[in-house]
PDB file of N, CA and C in Angstrom:
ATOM      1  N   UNK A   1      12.209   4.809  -2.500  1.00  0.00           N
ATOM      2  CA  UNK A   1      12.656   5.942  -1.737  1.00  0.00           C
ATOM      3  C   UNK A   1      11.706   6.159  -0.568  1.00  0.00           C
ATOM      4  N   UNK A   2      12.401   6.240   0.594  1.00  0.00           N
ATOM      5  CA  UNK A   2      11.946   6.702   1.550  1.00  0.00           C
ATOM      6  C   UNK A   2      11.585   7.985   2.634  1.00  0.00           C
ATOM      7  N   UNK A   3      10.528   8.728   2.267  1.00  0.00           N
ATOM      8  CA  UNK A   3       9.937  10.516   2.863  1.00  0.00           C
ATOM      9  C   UNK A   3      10.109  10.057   4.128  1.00  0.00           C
ATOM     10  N   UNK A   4      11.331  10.642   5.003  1.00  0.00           N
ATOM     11  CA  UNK A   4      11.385  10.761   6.505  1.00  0.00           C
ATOM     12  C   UNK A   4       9.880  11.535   7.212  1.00  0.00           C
ATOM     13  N   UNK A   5       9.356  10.810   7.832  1.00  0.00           N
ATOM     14  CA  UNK A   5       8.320  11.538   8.366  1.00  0.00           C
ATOM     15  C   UNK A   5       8.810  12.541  10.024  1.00  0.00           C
ATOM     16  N   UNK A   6       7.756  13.367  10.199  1.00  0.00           N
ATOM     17  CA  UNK A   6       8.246  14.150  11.501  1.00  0.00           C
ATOM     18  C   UNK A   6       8.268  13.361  12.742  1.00  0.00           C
ATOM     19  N   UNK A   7       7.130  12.356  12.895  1.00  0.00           N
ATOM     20  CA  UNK A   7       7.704  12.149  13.695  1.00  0.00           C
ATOM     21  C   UNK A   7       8.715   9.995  13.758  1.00  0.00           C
ATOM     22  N   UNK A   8       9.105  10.383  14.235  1.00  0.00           N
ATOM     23  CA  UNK A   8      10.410   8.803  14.155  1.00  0.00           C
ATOM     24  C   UNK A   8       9.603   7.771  14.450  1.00  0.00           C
ATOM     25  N   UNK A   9       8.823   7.555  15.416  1.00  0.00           N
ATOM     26  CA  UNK A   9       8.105   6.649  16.349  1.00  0.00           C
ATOM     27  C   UNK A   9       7.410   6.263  15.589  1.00  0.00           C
ATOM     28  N   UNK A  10       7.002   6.709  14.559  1.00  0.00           N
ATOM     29  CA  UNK A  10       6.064   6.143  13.828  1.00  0.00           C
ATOM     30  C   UNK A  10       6.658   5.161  12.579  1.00  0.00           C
ATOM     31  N   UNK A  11       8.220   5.696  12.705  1.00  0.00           N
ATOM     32  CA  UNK A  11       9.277   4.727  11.497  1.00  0.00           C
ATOM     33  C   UNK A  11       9.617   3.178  11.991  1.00  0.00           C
ATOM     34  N   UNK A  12       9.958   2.693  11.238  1.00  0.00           N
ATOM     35  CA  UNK A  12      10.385   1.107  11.685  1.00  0.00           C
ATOM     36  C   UNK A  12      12.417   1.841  12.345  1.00  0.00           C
ATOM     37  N   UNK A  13      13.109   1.696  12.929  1.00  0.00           N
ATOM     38  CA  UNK A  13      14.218   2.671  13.274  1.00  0.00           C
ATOM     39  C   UNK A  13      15.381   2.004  12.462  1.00  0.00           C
ATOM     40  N   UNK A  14      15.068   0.262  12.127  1.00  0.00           N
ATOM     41  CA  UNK A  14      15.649  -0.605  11.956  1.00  0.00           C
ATOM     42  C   UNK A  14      15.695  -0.172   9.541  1.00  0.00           C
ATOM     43  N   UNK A  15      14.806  -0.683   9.563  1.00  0.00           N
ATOM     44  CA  UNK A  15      14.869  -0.068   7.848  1.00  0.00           C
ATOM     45  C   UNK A  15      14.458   1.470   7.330  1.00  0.00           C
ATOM     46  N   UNK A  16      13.235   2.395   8.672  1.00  0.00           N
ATOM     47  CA  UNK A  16      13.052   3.237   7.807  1.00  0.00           C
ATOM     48  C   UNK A  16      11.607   3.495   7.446  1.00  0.00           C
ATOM     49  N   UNK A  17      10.916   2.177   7.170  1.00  0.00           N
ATOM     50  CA  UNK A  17       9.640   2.948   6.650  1.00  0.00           C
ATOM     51  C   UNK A  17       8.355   2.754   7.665  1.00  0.00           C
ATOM     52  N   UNK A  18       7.579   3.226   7.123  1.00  0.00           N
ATOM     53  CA  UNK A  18       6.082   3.917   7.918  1.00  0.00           C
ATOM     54  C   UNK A  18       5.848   2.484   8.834  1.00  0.00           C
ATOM     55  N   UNK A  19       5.078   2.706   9.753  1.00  0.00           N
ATOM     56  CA  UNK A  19       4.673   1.770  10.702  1.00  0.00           C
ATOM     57  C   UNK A  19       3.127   2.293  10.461  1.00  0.00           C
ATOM     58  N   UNK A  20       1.690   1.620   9.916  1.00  0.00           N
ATOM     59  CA  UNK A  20       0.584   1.550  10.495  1.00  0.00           C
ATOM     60  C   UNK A  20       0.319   1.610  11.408  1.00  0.00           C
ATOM     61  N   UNK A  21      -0.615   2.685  12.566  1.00  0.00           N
ATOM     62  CA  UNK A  21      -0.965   2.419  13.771  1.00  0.00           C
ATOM     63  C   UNK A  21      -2.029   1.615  13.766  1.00  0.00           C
ATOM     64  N   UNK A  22      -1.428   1.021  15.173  1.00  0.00           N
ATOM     65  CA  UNK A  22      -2.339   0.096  16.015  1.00  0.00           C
ATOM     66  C   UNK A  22      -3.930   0.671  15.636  1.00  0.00           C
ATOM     67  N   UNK A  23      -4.594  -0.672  15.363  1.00  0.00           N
ATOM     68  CA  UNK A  23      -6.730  -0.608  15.681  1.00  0.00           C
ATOM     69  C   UNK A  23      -6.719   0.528  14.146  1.00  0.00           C
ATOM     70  N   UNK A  24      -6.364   0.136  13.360  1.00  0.00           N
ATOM     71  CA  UNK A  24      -6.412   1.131  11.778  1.00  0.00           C
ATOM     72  C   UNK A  24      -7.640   0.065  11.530  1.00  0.00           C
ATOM     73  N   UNK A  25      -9.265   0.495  11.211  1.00  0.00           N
ATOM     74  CA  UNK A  25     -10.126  -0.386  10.841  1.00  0.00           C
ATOM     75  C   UNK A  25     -10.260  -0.794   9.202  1.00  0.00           C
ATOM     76  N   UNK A  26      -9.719  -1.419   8.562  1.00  0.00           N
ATOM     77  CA  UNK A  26      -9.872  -2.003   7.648  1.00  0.00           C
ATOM     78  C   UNK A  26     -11.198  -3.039   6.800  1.00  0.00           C
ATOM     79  N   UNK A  27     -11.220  -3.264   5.748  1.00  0.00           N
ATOM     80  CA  UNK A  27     -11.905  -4.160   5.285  1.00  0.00           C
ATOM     81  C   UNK A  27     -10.884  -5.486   4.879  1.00  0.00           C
ATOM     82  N   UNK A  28     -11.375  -6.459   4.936  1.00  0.00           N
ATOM     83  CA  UNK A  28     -10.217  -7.578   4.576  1.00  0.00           C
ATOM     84  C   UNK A  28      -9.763  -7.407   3.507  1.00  0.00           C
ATOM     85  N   UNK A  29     -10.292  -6.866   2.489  1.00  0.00           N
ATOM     86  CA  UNK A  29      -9.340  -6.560   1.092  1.00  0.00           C
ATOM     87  C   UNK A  29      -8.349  -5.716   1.608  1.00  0.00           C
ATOM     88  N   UNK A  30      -8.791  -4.744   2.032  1.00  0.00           N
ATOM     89  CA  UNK A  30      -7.675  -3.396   2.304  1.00  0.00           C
ATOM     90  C   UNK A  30      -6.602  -4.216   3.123  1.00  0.00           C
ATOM     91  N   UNK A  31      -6.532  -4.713   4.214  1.00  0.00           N
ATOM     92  CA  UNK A  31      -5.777  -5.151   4.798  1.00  0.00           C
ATOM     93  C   UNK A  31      -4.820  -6.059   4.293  1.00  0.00           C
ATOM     94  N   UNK A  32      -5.602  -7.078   3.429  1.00  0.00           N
ATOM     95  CA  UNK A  32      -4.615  -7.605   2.705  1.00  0.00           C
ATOM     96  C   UNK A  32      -3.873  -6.665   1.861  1.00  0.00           C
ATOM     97  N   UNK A  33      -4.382  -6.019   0.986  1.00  0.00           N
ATOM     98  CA  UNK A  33      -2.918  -5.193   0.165  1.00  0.00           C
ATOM     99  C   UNK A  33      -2.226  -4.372   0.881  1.00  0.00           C
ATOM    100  N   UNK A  34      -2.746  -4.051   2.610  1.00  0.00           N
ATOM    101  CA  UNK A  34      -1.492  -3.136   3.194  1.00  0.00           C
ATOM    102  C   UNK A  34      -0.616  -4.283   3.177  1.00  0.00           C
ATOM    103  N   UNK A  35      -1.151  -5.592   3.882  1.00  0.00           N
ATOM    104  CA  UNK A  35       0.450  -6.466   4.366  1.00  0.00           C
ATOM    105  C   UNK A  35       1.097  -7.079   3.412  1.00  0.00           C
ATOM    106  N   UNK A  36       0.155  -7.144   1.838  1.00  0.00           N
ATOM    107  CA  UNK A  36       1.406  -7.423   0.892  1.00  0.00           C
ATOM    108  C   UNK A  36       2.693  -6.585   0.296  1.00  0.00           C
ATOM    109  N   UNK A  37       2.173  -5.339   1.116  1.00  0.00           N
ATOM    110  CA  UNK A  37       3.203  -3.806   0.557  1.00  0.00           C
ATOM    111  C   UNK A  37       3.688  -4.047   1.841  1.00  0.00           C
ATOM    112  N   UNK A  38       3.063  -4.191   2.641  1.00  0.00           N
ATOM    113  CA  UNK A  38       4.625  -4.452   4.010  1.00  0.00           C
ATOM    114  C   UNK A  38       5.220  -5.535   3.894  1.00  0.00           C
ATOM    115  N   UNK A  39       4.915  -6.539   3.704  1.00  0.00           N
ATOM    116  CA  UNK A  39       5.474  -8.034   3.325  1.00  0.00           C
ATOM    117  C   UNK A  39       6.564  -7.820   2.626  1.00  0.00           C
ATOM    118  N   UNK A  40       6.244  -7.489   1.162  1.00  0.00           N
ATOM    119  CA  UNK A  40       7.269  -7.040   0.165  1.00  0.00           C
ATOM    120  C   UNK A  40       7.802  -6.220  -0.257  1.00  0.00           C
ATOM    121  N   UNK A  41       7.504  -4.538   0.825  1.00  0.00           N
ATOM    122  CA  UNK A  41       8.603  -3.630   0.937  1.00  0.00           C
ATOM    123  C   UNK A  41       8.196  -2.523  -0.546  1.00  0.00           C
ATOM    124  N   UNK A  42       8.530  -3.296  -1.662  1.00  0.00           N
ATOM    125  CA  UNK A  42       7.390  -2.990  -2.742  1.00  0.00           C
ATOM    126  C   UNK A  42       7.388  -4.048  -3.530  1.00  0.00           C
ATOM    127  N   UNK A  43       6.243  -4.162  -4.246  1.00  0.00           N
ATOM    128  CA  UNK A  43       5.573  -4.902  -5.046  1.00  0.00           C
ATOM    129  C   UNK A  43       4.962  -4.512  -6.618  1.00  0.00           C
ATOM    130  N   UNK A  44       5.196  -5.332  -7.499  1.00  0.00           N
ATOM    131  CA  UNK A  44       4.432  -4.897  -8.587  1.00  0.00           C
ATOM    132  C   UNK A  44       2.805  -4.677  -8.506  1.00  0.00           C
ATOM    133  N   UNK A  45       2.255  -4.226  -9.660  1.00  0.00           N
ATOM    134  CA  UNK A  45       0.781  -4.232  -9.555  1.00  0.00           C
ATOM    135  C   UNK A  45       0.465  -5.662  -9.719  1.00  0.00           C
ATOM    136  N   UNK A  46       1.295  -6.078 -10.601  1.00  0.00           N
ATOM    137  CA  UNK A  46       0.796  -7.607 -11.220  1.00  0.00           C
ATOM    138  C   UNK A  46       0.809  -8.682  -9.716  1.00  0.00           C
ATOM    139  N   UNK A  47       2.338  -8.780  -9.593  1.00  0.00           N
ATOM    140  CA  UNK A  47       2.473  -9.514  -8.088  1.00  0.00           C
ATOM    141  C   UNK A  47       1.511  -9.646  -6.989  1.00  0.00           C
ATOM    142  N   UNK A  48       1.121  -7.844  -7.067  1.00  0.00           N
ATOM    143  CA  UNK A  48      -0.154  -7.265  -6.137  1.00  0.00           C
ATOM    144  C   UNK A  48      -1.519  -8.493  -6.298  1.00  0.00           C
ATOM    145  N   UNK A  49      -1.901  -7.810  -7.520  1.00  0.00           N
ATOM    146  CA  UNK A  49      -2.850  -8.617  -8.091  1.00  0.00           C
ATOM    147  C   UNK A  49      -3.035 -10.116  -7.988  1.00  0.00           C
ATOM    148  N   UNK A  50      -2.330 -10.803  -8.626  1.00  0.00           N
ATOM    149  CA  UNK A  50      -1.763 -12.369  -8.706  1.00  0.00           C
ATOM    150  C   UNK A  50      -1.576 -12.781  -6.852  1.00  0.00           C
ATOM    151  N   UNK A  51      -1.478 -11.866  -6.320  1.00  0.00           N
ATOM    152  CA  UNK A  51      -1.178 -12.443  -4.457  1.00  0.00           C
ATOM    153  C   UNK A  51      -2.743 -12.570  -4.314  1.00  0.00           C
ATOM    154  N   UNK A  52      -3.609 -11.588  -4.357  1.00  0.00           N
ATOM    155  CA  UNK A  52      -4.887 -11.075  -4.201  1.00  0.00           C
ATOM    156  C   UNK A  52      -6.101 -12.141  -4.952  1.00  0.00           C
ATOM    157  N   UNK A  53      -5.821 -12.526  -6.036  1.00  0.00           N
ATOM    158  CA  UNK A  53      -6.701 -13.249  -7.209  1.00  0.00           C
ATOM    159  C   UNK A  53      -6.038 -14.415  -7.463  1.00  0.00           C
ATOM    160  N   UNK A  54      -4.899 -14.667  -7.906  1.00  0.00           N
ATOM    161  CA  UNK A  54      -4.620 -15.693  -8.602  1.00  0.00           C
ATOM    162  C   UNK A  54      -4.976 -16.721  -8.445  1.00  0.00           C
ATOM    163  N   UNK A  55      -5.681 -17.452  -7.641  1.00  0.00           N
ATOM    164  CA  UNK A  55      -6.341 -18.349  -7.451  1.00  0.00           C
ATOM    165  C   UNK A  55      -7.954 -18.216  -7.398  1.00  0.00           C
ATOM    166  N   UNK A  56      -7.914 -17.351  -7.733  1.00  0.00           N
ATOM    167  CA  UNK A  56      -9.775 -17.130  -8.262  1.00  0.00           C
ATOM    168  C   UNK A  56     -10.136 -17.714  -9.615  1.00  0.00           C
ATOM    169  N   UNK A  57     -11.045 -18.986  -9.410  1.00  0.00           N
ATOM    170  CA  UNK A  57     -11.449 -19.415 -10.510  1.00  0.00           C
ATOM    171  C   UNK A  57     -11.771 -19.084 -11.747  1.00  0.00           C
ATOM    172  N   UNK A  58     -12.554 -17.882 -11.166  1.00  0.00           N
ATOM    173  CA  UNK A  58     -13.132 -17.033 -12.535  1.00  0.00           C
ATOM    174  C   UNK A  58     -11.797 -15.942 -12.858  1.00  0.00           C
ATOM    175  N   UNK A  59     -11.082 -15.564 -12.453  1.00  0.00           N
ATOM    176  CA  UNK A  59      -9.922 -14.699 -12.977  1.00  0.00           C
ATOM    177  C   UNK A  59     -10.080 -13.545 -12.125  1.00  0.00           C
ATOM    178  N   UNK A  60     -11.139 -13.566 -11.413  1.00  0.00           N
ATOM    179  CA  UNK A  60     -10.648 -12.289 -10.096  1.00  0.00           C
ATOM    180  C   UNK A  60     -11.404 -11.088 -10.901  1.00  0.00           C
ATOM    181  N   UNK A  61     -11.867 -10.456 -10.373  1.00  0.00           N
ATOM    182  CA  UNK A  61     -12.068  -8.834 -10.822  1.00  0.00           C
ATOM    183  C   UNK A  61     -11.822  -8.238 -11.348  1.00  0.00           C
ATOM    184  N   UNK A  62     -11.801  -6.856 -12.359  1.00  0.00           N
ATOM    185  CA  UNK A  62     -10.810  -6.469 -13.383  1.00  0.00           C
ATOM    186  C   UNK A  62      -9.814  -5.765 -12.474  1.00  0.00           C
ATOM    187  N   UNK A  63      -8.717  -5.608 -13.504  1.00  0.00           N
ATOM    188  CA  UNK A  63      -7.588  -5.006 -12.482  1.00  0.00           C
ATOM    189  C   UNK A  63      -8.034  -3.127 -11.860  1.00  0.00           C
ATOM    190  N   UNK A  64      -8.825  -2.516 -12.131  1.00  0.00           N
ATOM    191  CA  UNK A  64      -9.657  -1.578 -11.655  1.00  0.00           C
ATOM    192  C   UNK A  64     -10.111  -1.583 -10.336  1.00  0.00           C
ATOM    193  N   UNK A  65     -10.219  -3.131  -9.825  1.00  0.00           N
ATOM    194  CA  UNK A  65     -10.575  -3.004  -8.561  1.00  0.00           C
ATOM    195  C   UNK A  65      -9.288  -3.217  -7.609  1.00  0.00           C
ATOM    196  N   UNK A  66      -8.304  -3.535  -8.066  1.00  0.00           N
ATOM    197  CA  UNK A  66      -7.179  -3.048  -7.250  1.00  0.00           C
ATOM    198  C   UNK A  66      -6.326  -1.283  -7.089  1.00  0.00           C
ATOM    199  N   UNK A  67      -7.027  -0.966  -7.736  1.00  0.00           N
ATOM    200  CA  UNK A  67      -7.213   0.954  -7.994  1.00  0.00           C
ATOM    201  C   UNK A  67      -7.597   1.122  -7.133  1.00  0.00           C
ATOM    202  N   UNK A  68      -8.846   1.042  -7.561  1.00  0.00           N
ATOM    203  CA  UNK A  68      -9.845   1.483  -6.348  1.00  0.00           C
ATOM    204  C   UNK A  68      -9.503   0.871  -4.641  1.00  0.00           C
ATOM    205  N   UNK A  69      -9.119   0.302  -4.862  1.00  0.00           N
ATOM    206  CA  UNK A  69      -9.065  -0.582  -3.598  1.00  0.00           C
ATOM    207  C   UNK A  69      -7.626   0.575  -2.730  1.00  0.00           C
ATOM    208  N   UNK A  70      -6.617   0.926  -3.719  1.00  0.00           N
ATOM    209  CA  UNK A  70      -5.095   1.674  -3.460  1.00  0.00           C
ATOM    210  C   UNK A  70      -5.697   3.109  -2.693  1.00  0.00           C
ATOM    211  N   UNK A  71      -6.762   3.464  -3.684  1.00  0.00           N
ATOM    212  CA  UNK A  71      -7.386   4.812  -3.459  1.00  0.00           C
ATOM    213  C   UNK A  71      -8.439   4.847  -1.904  1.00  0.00           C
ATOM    214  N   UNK A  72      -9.049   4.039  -2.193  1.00  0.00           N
ATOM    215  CA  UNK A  72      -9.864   4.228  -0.634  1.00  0.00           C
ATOM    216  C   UNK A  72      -8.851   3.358   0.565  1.00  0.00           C
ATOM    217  N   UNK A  73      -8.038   2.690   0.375  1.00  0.00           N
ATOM    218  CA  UNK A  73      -6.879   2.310   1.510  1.00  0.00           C
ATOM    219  C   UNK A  73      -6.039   3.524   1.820  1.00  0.00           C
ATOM    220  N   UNK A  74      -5.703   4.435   0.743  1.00  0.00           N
ATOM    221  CA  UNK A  74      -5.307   5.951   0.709  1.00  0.00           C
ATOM    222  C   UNK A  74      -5.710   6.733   1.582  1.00  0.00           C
ATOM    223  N   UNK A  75      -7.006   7.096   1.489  1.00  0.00           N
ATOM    224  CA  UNK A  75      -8.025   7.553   2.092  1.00  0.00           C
ATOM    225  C   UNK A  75      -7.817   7.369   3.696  1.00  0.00           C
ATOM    226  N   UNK A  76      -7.518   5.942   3.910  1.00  0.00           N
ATOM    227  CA  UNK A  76      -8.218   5.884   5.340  1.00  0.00           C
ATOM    228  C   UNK A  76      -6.209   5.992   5.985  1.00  0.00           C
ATOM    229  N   UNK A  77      -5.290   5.774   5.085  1.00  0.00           N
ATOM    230  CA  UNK A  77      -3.795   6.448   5.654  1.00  0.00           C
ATOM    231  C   UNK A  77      -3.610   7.460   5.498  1.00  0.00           C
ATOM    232  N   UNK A  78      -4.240   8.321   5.056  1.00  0.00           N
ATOM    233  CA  UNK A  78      -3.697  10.239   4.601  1.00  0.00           C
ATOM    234  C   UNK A  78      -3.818  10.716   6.576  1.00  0.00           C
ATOM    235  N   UNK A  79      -4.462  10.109   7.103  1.00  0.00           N
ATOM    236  CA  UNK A  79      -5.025  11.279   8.369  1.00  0.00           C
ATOM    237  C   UNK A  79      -3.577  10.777   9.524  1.00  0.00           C
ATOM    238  N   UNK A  80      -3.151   9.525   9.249  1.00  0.00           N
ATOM    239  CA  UNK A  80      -1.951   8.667  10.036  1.00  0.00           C
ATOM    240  C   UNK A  80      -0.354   9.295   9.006  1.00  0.00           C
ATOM    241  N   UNK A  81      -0.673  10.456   7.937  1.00  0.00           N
ATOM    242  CA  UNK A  81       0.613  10.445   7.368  1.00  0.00           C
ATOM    243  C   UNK A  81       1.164   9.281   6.625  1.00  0.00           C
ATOM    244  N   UNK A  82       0.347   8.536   5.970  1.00  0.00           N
ATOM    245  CA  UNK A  82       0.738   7.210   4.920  1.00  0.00           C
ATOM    246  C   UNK A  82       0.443   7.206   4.234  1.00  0.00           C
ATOM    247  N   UNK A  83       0.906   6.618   2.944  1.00  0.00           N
ATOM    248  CA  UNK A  83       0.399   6.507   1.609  1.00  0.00           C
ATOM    249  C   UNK A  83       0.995   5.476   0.948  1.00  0.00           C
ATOM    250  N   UNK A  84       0.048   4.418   0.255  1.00  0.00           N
ATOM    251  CA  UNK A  84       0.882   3.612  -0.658  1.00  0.00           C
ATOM    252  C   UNK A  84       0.615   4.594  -2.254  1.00  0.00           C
ATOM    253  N   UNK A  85       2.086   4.214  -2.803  1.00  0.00           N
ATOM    254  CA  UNK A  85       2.425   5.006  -3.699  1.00  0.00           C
ATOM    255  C   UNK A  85       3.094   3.905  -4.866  1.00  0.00           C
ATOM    256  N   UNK A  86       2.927   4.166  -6.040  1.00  0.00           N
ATOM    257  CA  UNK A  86       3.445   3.267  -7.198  1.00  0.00           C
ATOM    258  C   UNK A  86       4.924   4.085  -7.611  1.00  0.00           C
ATOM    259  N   UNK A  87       5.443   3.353  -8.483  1.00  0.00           N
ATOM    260  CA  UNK A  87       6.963   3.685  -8.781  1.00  0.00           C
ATOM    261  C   UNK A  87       6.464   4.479 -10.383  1.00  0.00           C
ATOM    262  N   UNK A  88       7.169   4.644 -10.899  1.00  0.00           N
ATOM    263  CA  UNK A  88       7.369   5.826 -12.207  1.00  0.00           C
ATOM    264  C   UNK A  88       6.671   6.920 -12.214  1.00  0.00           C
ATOM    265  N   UNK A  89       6.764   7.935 -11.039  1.00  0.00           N
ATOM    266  CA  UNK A  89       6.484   8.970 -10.951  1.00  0.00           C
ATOM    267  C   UNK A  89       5.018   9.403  -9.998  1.00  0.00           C
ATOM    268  N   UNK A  90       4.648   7.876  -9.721  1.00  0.00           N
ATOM    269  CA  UNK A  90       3.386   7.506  -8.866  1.00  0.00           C
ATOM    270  C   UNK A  90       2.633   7.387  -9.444  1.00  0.00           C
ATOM    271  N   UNK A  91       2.611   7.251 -10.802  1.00  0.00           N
ATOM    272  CA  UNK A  91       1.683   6.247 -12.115  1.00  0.00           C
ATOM    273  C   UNK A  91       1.634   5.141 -11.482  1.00  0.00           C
ATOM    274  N   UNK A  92       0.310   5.014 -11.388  1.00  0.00           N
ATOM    275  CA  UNK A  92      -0.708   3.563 -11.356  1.00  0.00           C
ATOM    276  C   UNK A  92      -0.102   2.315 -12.604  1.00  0.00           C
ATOM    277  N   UNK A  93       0.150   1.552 -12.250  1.00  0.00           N
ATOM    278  CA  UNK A  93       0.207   0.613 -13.382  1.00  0.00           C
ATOM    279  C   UNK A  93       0.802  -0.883 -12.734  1.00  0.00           C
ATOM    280  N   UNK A  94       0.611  -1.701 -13.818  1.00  0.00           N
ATOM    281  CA  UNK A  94       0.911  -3.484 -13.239  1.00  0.00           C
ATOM    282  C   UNK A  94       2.265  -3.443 -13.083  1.00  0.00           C
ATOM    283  N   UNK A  95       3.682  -2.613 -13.654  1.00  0.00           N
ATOM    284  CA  UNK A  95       4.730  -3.042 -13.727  1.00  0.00           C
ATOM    285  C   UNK A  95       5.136  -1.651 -12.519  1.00  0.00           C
ATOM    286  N   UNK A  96       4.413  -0.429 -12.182  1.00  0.00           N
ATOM    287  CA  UNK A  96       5.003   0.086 -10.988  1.00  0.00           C
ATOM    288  C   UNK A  96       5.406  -0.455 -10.025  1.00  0.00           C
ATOM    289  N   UNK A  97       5.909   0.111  -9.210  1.00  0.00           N
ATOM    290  CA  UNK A  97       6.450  -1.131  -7.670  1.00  0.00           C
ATOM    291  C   UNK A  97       5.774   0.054  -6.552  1.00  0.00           C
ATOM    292  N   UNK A  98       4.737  -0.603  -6.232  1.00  0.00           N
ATOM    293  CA  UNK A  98       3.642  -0.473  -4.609  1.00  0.00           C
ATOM    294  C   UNK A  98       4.694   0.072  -3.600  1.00  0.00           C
ATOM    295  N   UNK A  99       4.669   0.968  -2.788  1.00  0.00           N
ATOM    296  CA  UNK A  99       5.542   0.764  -1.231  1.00  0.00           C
ATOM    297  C   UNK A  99       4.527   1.770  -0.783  1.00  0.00           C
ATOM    298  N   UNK A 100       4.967   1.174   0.642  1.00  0.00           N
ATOM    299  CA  UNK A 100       4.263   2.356   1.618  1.00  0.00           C
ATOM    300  C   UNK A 100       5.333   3.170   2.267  1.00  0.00           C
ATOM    301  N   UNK A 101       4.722   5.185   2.049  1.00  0.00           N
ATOM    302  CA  UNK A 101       5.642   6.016   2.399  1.00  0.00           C
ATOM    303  C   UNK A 101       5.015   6.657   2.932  1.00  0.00           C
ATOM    304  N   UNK A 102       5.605   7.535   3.527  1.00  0.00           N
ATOM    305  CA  UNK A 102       5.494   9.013   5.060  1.00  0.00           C
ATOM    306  C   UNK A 102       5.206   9.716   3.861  1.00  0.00           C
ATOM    307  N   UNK A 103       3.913  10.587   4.696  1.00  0.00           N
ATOM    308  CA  UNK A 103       3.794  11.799   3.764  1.00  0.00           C
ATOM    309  C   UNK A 103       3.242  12.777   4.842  1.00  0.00           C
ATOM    310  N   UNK A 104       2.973  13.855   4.756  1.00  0.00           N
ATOM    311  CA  UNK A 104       2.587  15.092   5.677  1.00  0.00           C
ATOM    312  C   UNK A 104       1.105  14.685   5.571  1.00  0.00           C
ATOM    313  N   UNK A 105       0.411  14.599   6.904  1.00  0.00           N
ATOM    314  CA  UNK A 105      -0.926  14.013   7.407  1.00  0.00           C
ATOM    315  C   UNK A 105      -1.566  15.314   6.995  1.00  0.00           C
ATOM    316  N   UNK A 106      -2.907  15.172   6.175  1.00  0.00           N
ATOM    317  CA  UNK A 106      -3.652  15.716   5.654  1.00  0.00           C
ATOM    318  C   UNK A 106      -4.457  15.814   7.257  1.00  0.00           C
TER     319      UNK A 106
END
């Protein structure tokens, strides 16, 4: 589901959802899980994860650091009106589905 934000310009006009502004400073983790939630519209946690790690020898990080990672990427979209948000009620979990939505800019 998609929260119409106030203003349009900031929507894709074509599907609807949030557009990131331009020069948003990221860390390469963060960036990667914004463009796998734009890539795939939404995504599981697992999918998330498995895009992010699955090829990490040692098995990647515990899944905690893709939390954390949702929460301070949060952080730096609340002031642009964005938020990635999980599916069943916005419970965190591997089988929620990730999307990025309009929310009223903190």
């Amino acid at each position: 589901m998609i929260i119409p934000r106030k203003s349009p310009s900031n929507c894709c006009p074509t599907c609807g959802r949030p557009i990131p502004p331009d020069g948003l400073r990221l860390s390469p983790l963060r960036q990667r899980v914004l463009n796998l939630v734009e890539q795939y519209g939404e995504i599981s946690g697992a999918l998330l994860y498995n895009e992010i790690w699955g090829s990490d020898p040692n098995g990647g990080p515990s899944l905690s650091t893709l939390y954390v990672t949702i929460y301070q990427l949060n952080k730096q979209l609340a002031p642009h009106g964005m938020a990635i948000r999980g599916g069943h009620g916005g419970h965190w979990g591997t089988n929620a589905g990730y999307r990025l939505i309009a929310e009223a800019a903190e």
